[in-house]
C-alpha atoms as a PDB file:
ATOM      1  CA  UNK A   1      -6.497 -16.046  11.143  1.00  0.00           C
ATOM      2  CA  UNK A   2      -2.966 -16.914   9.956  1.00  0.00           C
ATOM      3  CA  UNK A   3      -0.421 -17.822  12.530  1.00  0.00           C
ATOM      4  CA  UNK A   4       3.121 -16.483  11.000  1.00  0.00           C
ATOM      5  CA  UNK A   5       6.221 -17.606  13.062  1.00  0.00           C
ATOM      6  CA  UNK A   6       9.142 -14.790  12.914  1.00  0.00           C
ATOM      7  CA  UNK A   7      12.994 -16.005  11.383  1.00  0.00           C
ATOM      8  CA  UNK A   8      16.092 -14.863  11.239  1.00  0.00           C
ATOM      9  CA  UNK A   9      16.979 -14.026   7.610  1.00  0.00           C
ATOM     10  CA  UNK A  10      20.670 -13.003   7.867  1.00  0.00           C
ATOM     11  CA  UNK A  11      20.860 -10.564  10.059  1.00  0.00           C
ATOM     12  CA  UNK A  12      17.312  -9.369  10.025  1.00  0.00           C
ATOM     13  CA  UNK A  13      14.349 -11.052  11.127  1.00  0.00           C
ATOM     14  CA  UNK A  14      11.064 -11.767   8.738  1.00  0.00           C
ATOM     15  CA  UNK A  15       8.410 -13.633   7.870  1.00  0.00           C
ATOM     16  CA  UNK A  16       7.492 -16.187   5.471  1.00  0.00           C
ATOM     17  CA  UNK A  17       3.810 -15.318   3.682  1.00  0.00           C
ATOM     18  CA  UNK A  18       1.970 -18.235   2.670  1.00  0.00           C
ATOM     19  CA  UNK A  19       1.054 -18.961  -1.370  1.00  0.00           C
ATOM     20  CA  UNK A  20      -2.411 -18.061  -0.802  1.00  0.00           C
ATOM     21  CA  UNK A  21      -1.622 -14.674   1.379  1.00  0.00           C
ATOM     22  CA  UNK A  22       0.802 -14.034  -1.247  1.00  0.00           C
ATOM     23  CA  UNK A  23      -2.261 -14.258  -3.920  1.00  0.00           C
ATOM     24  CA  UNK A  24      -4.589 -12.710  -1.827  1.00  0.00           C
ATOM     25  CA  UNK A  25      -2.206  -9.518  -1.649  1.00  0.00           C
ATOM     26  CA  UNK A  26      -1.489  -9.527  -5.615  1.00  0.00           C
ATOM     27  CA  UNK A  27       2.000  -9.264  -5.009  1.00  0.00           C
ATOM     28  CA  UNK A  28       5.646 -11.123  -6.160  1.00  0.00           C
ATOM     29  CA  UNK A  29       9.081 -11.433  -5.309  1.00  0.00           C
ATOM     30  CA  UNK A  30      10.724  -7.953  -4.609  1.00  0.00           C
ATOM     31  CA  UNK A  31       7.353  -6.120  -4.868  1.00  0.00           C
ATOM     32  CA  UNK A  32       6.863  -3.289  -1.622  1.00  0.00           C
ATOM     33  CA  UNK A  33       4.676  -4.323   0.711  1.00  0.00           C
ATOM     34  CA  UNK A  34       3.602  -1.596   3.127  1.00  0.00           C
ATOM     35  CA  UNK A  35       3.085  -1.637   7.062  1.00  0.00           C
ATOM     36  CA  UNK A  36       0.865   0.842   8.764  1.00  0.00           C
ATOM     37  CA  UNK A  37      -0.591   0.798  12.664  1.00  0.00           C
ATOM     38  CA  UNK A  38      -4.246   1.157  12.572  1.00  0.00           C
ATOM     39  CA  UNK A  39      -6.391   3.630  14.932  1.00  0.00           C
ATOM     40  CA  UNK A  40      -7.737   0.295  16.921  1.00  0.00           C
ATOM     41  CA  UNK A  41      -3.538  -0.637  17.593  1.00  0.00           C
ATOM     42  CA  UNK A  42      -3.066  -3.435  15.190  1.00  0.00           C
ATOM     43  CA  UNK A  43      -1.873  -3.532  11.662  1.00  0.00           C
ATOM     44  CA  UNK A  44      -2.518  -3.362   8.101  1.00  0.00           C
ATOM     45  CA  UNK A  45      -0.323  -5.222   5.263  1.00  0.00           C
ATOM     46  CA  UNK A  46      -1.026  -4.164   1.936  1.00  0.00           C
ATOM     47  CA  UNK A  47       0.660  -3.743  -1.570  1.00  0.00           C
ATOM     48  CA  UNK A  48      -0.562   0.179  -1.928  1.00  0.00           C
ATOM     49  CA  UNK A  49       1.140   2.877  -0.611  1.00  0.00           C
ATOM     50  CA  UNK A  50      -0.949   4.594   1.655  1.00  0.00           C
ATOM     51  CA  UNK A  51       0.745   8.066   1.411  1.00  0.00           C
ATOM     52  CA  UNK A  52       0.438   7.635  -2.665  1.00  0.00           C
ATOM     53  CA  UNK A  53      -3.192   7.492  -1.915  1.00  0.00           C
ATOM     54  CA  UNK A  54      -3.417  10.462   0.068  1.00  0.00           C
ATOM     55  CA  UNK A  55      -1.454  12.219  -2.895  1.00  0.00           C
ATOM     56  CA  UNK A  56      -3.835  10.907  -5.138  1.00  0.00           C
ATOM     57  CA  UNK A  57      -6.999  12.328  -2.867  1.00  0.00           C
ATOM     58  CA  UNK A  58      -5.515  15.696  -3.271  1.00  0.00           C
ATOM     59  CA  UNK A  59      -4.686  15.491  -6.812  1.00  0.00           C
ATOM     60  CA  UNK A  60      -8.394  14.774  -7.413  1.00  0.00           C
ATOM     61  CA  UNK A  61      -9.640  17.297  -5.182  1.00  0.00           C
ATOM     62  CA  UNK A  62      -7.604  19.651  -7.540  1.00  0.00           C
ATOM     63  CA  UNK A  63      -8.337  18.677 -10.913  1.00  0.00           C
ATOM     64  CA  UNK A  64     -12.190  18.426  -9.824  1.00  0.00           C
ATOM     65  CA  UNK A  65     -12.091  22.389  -8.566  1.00  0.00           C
ATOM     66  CA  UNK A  66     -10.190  23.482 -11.474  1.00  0.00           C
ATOM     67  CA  UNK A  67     -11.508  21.535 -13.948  1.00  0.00           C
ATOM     68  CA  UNK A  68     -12.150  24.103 -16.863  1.00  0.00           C
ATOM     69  CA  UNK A  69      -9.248  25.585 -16.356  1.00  0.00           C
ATOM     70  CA  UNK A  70      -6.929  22.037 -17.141  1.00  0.00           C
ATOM     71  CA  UNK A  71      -9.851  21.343 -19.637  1.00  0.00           C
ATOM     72  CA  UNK A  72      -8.578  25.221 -21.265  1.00  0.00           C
ATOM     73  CA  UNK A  73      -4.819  23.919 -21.176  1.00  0.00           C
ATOM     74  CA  UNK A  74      -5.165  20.703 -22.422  1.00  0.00           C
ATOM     75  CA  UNK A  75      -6.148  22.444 -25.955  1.00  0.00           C
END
């Protein structure tokens, strides 16, 4: 477990990620981060968009049930 103390940054308030969380997360300066409460109460920081992945689950289901048909328009 990582202990992360909360600052004031200008008006806001944030935290400071350490290098190796940083790595860990694949992520750099200005890249989104995203947020999201999980079913047990706590949360979940990751890079990925979480919505973009449920997008992305439909978007499969789709091209997998009409798959001769795109295969047809993609002549």
């Amino acid at each position: 477990m990582i202990e992360l103390k909360v600052r004031k940054i200008g008006n806001s308030l944030g935290v400071v990620l350490p290098k190796d969380v940083i790595a860990r997360l694949q992520t750099q300066d200005g890249a989104p981060l995203f947020l999201s409460e999980t079913p047990e109460g706590g949360y979940r920081l990751t890079p990925y968009d979480p919505e973009f992945e449920k997008k992305m689950a439909k978007a499969e289901d789709v091209m997998r049930r009409y798959r001769d048909t795109l295969h047809v328009l993609a002549k």
